[in-house]
N, C-alpha and C. Protein backbone atom coordinates (compact mmCIF):
# COMPACT_ATOMS: atom_id res chain seq x y z
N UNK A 1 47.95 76.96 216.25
CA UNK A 1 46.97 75.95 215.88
C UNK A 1 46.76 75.05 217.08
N UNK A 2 45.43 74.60 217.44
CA UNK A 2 45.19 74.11 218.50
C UNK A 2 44.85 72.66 217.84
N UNK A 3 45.45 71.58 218.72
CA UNK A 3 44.98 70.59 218.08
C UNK A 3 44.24 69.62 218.95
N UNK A 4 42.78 69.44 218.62
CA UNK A 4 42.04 68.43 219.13
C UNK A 4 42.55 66.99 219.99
N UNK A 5 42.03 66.29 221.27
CA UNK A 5 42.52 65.27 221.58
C UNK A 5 42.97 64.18 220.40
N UNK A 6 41.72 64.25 219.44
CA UNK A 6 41.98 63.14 218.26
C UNK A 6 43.11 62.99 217.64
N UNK A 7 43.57 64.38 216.84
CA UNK A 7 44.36 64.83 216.24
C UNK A 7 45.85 64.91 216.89
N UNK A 8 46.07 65.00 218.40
CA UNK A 8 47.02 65.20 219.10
C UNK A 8 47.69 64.02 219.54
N UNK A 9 46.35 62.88 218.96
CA UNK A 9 47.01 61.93 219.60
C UNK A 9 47.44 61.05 217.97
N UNK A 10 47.02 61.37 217.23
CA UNK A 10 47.38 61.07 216.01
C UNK A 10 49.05 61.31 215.63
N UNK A 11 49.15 62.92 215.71
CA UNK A 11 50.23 63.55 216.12
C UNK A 11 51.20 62.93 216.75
N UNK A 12 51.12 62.39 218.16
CA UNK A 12 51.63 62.00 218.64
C UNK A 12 52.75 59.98 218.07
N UNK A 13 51.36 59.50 218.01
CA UNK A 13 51.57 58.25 217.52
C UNK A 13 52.43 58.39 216.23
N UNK A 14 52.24 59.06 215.16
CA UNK A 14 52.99 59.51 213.64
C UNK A 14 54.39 59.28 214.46
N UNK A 15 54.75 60.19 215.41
CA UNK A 15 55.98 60.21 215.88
C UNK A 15 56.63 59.06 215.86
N UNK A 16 56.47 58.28 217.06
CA UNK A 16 56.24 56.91 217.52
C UNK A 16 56.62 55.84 216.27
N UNK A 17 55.85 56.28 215.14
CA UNK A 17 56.12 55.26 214.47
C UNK A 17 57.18 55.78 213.58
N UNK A 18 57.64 57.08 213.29
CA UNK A 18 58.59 57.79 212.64
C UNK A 18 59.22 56.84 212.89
N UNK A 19 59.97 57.27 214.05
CA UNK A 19 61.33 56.23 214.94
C UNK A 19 61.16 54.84 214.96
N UNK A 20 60.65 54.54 214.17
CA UNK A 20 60.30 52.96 213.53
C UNK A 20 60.84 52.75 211.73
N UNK A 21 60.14 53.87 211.37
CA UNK A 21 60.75 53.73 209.98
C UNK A 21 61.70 55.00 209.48
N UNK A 22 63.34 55.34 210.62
CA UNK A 22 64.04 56.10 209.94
C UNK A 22 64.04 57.30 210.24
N UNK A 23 63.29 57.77 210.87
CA UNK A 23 63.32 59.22 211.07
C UNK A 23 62.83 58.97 212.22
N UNK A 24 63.34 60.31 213.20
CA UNK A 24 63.04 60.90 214.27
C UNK A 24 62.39 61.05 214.67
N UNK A 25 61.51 60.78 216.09
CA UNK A 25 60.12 61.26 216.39
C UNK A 25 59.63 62.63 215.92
N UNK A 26 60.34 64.00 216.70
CA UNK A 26 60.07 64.80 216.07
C UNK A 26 59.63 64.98 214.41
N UNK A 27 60.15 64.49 213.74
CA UNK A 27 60.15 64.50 212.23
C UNK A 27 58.98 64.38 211.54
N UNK A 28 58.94 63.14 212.53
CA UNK A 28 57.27 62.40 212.08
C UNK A 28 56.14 63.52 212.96
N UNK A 29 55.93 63.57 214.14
CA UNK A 29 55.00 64.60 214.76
C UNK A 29 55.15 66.06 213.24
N UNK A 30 55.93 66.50 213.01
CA UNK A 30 55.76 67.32 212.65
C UNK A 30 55.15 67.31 210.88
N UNK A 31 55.64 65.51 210.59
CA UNK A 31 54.97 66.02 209.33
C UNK A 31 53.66 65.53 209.35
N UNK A 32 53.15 64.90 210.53
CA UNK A 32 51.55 64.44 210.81
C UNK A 32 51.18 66.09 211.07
N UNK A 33 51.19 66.95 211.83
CA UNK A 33 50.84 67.91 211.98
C UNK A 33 50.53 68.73 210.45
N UNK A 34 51.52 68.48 209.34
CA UNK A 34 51.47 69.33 208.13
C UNK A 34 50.24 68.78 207.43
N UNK A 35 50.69 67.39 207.76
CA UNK A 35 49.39 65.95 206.90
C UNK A 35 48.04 66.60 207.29
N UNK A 36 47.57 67.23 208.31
CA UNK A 36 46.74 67.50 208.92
C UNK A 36 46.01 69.06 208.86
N UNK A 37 47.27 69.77 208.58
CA UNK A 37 46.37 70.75 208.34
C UNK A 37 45.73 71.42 206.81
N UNK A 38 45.08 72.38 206.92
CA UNK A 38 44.28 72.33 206.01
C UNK A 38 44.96 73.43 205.13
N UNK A 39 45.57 74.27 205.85
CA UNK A 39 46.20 75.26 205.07
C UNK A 39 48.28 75.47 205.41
N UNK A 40 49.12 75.94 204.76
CA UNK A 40 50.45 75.68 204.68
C UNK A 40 50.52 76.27 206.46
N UNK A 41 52.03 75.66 207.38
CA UNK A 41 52.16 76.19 207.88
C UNK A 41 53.62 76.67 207.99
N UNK A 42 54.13 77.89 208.49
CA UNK A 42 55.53 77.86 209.17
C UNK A 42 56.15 77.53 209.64
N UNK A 43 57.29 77.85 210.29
CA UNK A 43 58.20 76.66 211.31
C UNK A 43 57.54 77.34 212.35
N UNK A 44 57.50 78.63 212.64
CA UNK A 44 56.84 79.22 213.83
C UNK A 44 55.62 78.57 214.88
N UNK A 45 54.72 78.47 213.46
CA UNK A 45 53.31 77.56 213.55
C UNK A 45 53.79 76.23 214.37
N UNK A 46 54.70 75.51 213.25
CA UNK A 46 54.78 74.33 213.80
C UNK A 46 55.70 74.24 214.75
N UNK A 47 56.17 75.07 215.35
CA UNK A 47 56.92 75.19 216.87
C UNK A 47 56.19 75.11 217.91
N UNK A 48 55.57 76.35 217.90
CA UNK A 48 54.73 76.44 218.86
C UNK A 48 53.25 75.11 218.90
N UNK A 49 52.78 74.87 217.86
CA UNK A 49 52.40 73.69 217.83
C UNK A 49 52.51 72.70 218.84
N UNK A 50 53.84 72.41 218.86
CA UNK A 50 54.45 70.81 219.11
C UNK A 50 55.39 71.08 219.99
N UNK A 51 55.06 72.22 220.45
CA UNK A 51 55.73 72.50 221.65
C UNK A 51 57.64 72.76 221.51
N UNK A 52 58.08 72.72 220.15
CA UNK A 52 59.46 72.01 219.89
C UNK A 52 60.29 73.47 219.53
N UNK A 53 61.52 73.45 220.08
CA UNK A 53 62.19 74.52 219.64
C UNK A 53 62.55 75.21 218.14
N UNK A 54 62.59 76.23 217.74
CA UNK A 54 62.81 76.72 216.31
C UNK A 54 63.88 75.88 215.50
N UNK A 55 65.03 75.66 216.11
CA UNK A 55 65.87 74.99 215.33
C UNK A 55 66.33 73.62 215.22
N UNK A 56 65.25 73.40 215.70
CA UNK A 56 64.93 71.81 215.98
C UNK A 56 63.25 71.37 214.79
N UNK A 57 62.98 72.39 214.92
CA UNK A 57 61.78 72.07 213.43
C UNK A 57 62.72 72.67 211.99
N UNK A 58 63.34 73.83 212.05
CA UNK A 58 64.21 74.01 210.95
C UNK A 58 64.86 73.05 210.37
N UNK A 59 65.63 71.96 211.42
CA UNK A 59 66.50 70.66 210.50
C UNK A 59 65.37 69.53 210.11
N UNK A 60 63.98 69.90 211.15
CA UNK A 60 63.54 68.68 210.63
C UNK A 60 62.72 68.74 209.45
N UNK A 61 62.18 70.05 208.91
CA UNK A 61 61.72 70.99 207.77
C UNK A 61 62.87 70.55 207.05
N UNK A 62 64.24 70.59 207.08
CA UNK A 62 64.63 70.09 206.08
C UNK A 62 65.05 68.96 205.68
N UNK A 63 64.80 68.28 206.56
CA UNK A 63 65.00 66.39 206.35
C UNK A 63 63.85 66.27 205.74
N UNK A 64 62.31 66.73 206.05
CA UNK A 64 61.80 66.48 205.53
C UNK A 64 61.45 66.90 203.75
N UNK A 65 61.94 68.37 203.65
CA UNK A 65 62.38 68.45 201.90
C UNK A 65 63.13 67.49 201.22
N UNK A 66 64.53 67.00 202.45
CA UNK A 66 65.29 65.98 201.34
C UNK A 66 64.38 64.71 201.19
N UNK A 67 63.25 64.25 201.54
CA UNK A 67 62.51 63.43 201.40
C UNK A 67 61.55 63.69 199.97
N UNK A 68 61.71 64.65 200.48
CA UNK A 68 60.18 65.36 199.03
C UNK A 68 59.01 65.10 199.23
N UNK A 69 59.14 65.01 200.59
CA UNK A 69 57.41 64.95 201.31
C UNK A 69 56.53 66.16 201.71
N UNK A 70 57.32 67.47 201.75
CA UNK A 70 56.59 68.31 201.63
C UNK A 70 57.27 70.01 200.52
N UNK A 71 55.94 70.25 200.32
CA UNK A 71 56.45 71.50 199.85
C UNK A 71 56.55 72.87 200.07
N UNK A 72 57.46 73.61 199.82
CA UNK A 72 57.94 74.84 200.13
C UNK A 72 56.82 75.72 199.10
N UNK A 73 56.35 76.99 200.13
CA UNK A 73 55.23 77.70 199.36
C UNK A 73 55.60 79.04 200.09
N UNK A 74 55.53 80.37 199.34
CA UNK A 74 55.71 81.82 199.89
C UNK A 74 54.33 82.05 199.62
N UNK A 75 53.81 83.25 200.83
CA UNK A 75 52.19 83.71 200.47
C UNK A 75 52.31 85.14 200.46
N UNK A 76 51.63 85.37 199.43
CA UNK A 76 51.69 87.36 198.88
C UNK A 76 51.40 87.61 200.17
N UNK A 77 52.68 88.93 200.53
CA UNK A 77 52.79 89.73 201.45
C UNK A 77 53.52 89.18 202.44
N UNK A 78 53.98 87.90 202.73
CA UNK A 78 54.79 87.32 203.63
C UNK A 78 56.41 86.90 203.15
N UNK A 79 57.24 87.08 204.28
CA UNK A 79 58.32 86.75 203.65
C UNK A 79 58.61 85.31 204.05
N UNK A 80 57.84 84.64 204.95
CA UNK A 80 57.87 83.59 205.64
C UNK A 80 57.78 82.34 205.14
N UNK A 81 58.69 81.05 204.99
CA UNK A 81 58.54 80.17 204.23
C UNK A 81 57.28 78.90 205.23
N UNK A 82 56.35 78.71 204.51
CA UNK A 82 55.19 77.75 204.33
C UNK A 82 55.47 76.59 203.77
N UNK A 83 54.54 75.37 204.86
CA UNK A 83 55.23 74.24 204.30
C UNK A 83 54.19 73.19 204.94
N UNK A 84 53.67 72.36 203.46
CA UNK A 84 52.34 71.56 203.28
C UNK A 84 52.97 70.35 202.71
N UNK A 85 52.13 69.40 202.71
CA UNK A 85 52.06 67.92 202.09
C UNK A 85 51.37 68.00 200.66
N UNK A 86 51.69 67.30 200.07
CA UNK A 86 50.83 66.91 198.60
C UNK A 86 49.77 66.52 199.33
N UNK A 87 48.52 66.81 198.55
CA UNK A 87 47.20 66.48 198.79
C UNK A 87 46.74 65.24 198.98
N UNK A 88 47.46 64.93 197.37
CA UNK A 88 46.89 62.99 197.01
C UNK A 88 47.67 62.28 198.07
N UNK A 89 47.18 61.05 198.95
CA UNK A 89 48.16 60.36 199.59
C UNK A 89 48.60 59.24 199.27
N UNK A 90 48.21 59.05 197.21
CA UNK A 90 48.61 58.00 196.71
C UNK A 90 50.35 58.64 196.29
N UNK A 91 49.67 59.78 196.19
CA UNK A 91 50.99 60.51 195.69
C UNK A 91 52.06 60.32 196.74
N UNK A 92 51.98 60.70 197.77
CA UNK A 92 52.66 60.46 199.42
C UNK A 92 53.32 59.22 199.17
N UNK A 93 52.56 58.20 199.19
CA UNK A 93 53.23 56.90 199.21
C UNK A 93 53.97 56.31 198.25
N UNK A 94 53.85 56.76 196.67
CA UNK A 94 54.56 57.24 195.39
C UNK A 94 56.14 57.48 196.04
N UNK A 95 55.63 59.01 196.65
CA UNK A 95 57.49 59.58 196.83
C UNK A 95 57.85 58.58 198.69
N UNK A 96 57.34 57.85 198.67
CA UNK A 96 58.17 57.23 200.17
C UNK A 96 58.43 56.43 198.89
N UNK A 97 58.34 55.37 198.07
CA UNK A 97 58.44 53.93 197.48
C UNK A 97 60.11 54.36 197.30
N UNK A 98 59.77 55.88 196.08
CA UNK A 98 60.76 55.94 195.17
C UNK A 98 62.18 56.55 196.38
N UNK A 99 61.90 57.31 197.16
CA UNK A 99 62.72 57.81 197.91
C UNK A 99 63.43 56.18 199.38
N UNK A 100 62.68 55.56 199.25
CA UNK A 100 63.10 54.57 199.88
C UNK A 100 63.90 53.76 199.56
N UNK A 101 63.36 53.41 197.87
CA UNK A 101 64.34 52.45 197.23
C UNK A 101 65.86 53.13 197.07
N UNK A 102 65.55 54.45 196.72
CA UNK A 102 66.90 55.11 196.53
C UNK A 102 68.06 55.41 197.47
N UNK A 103 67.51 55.58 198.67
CA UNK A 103 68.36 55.55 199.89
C UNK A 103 68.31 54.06 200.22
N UNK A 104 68.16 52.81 200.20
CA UNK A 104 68.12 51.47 201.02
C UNK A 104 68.19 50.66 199.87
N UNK A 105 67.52 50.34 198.94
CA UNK A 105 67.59 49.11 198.06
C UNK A 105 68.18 49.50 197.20
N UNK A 106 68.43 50.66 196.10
CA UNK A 106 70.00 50.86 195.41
C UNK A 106 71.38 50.80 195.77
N UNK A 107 71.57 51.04 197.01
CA UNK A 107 72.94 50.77 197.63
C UNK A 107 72.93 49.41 197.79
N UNK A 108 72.30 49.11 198.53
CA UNK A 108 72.37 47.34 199.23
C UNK A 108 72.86 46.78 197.30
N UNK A 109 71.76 47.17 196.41
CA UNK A 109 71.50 46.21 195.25
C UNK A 109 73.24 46.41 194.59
N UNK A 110 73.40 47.42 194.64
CA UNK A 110 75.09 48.10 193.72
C UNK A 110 75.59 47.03 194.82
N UNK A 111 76.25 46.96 196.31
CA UNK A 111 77.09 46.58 196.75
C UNK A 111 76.55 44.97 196.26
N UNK A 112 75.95 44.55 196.49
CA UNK A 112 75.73 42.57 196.04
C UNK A 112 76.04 42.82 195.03
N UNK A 113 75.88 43.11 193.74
CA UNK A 113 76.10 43.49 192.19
C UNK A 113 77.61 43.47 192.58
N UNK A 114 78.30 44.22 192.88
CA UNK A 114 79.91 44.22 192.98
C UNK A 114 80.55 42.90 193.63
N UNK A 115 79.82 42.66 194.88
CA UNK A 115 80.67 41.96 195.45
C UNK A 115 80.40 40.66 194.76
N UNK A 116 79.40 40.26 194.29
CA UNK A 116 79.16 38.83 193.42
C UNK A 116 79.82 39.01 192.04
N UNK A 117 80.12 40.15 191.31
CA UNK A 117 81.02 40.60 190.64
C UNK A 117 82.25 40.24 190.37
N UNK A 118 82.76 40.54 191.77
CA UNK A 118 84.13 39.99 192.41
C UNK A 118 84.87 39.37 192.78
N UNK A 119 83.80 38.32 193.37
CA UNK A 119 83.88 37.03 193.79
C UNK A 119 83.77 35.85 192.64
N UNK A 120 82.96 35.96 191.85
CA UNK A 120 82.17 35.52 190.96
C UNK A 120 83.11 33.80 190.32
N UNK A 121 84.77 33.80 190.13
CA UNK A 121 85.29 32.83 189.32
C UNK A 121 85.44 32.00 190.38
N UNK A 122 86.07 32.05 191.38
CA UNK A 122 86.20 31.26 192.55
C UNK A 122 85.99 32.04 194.01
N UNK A 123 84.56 31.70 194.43
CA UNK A 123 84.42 32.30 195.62
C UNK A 123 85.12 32.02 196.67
N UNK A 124 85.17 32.46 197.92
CA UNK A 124 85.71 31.84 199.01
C UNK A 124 85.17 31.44 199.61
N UNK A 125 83.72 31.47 199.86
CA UNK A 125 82.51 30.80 200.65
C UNK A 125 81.67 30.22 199.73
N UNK A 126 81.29 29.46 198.88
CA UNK A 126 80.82 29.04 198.18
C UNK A 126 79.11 29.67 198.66
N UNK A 127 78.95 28.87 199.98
CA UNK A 127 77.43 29.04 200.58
C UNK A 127 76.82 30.64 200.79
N UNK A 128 78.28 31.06 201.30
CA UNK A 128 77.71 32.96 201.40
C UNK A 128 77.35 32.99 199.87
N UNK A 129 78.17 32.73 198.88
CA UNK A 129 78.13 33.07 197.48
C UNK A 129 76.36 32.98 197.17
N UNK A 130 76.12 31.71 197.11
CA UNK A 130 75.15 31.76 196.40
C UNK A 130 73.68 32.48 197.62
N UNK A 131 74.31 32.40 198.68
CA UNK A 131 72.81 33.08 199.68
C UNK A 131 73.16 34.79 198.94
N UNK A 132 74.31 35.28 199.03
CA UNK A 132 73.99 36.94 198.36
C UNK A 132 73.59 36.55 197.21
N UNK A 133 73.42 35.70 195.95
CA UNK A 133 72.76 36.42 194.72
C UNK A 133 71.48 35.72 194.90
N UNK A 134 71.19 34.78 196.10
CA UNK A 134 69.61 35.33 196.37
C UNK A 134 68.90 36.43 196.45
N UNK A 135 69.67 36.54 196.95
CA UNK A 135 68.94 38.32 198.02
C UNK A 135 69.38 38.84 196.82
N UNK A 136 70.37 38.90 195.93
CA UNK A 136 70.54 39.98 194.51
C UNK A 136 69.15 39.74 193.94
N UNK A 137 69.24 38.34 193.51
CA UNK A 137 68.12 39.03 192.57
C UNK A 137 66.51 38.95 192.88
N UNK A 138 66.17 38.45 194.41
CA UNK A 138 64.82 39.22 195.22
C UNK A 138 64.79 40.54 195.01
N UNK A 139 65.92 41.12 195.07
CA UNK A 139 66.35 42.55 195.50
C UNK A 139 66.15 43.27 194.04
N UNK A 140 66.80 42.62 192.60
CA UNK A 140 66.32 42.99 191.55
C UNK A 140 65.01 43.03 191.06
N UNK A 141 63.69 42.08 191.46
CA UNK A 141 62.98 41.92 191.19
C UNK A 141 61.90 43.07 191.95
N UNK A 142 62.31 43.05 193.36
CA UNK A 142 61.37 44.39 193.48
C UNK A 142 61.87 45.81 193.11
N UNK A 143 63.45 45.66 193.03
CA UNK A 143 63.30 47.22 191.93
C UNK A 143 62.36 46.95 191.06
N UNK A 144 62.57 46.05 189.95
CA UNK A 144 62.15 45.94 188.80
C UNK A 144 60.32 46.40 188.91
N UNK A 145 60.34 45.55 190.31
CA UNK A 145 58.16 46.01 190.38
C UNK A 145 58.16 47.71 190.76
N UNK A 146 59.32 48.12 192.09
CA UNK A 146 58.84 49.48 191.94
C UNK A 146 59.37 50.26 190.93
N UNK A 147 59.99 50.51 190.04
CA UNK A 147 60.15 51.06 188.48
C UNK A 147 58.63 51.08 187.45
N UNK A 148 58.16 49.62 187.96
CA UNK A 148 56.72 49.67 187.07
C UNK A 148 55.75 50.32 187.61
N UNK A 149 55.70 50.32 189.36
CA UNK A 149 54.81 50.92 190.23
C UNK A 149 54.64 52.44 189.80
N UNK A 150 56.41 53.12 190.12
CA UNK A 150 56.46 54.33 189.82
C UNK A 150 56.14 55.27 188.35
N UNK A 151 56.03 54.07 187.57
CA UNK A 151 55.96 54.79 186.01
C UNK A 151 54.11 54.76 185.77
N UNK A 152 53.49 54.20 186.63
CA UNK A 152 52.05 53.94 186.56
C UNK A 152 51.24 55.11 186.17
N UNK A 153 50.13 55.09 185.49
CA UNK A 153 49.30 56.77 185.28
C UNK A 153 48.48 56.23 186.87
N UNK A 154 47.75 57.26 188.18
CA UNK A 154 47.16 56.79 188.72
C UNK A 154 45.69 55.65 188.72
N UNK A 155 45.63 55.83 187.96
CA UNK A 155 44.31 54.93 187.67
C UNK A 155 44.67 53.59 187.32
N UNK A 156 46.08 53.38 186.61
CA UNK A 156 46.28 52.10 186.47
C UNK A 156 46.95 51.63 187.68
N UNK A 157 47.58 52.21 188.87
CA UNK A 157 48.18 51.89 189.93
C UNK A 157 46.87 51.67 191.15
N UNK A 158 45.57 52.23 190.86
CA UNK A 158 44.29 51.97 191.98
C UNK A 158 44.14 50.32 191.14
N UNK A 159 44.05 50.09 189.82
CA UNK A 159 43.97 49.06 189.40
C UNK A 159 44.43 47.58 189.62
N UNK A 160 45.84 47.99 189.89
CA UNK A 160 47.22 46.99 190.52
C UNK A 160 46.69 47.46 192.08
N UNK A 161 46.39 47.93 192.76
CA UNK A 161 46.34 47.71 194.16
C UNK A 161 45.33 46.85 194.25
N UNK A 162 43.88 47.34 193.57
CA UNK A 162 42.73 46.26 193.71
C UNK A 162 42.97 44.88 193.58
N UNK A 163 43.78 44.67 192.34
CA UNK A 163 43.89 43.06 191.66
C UNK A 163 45.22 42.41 193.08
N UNK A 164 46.08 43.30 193.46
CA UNK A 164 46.90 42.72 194.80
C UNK A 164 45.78 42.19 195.47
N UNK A 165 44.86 43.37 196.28
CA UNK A 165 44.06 42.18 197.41
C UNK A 165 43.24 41.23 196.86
N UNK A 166 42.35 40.95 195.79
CA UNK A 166 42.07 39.34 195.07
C UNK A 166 42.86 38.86 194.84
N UNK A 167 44.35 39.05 194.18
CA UNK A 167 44.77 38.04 194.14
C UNK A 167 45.75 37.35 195.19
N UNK A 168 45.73 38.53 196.68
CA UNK A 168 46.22 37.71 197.75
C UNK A 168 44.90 36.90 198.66
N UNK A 169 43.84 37.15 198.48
CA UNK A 169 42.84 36.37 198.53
C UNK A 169 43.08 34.62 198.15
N UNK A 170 42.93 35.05 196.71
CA UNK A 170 42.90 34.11 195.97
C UNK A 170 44.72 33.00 195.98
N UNK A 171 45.87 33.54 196.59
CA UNK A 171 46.53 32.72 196.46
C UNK A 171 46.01 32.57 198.27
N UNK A 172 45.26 33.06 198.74
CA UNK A 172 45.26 32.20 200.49
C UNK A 172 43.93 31.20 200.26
N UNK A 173 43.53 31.35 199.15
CA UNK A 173 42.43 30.05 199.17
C UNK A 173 43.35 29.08 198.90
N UNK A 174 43.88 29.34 197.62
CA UNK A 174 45.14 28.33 196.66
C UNK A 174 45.42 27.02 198.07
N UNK A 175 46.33 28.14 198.73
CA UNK A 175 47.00 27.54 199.86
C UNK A 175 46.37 26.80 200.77
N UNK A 176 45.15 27.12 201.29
CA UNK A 176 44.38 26.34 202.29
C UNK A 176 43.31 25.42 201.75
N UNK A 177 43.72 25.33 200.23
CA UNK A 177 42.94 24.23 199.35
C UNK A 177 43.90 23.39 199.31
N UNK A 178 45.24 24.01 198.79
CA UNK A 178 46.54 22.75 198.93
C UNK A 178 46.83 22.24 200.32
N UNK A 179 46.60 22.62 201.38
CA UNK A 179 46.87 21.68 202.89
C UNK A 179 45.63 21.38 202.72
N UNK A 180 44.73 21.29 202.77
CA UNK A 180 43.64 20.60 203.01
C UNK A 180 43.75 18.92 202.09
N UNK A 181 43.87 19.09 200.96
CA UNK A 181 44.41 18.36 199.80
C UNK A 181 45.23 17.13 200.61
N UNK A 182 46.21 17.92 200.86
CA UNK A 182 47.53 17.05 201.81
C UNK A 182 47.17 16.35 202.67
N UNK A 183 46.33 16.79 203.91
CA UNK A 183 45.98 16.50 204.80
C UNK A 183 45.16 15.47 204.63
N UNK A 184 44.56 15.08 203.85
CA UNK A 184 43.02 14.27 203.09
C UNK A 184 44.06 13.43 202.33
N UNK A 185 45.48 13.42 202.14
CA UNK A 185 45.77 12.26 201.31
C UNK A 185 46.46 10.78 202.06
């Protein structure tokens, strides 16, 4: 597969920002490359692609399954395993929420849960005490939103995205009506 300056540099950048959120450059180049094409490809494909050695797209083919960002597909007459993105990219961002919270904000949330647990009758830092069950229950509250996010039918989740940007609109008027207010008193 030959890929256009546009596309190559798209490719490229995905990487770039991989190694920003968690994964490997490679990882990311390769699943912008899948994002991109139109039909499943191989590891072969995406080797030669991206210029990257066979067993160096093999681990990252499978970091990227333990993600559940892409899927595994066989095509009549091939024995060769194929490997595409979900279509929808509401769906995409669906399995990063849920796969994010589960690796990063369930652990963090269990360990504060225990250790405020533990601590709980007489702390030893009083001030650490109460700054962790801040962060506990910030930390509970956006589970609690992505649980509602994730249980959404799509149409009611395009719904909640729309009413987010009015109503972050509407709390930045709020705000620059309340300093103004201040400022005038």
């Amino acid at each position: 597969m030959n890929l256009s300056p546009d596309l190559q540099s798209f490719v490229l950048h995905f990487g770039e920002m991989g190694s920003r959120w968690g994964i490997n450059r490679t990882v990311g180049q390769m699943y912008a490359l899948l994002f991109l094409s139109e039909d499943p490809l191989n590891a072969d494909q995406i080797s030669e692609t991206l210029n990257l050695s066979r067993s160096n797209v093999s681990m990252g083919l499978k970091e990227l399954q333990a993600w559940q960002l892409v899927k595994l597909q066989h095509l009549p007459g091939d024995r060769k395993e194929y490997f595409s993105t979900p279509e929808d990219t509401l769906d995409i961002a669906m399995t990063l929420i849920q796969e994010r919270r589960k690796r990063e904000l369930d652990p963090t949330l269990s360990l504060l849960r225990d250790t405020l647990l533990d601590s709980q009758e007489t702390p030893a830092n009083p001030y650490a005490y109460n700054r962790m069950q801040e962060m506990c229950e910030l930390m509970e509250q956006v589970a609690k939103w992505s649980d509602k996010l994730l249980q959404m039918d799509r149409d009611s989740l395009q719904k909640v995205l729309k009413l987010a940007n009015v109503t972050q609109k509407l709390v930045g008027l709020k705000a620059n009506w309340s300093s103004k207010a201040n400022a005038n008193s």
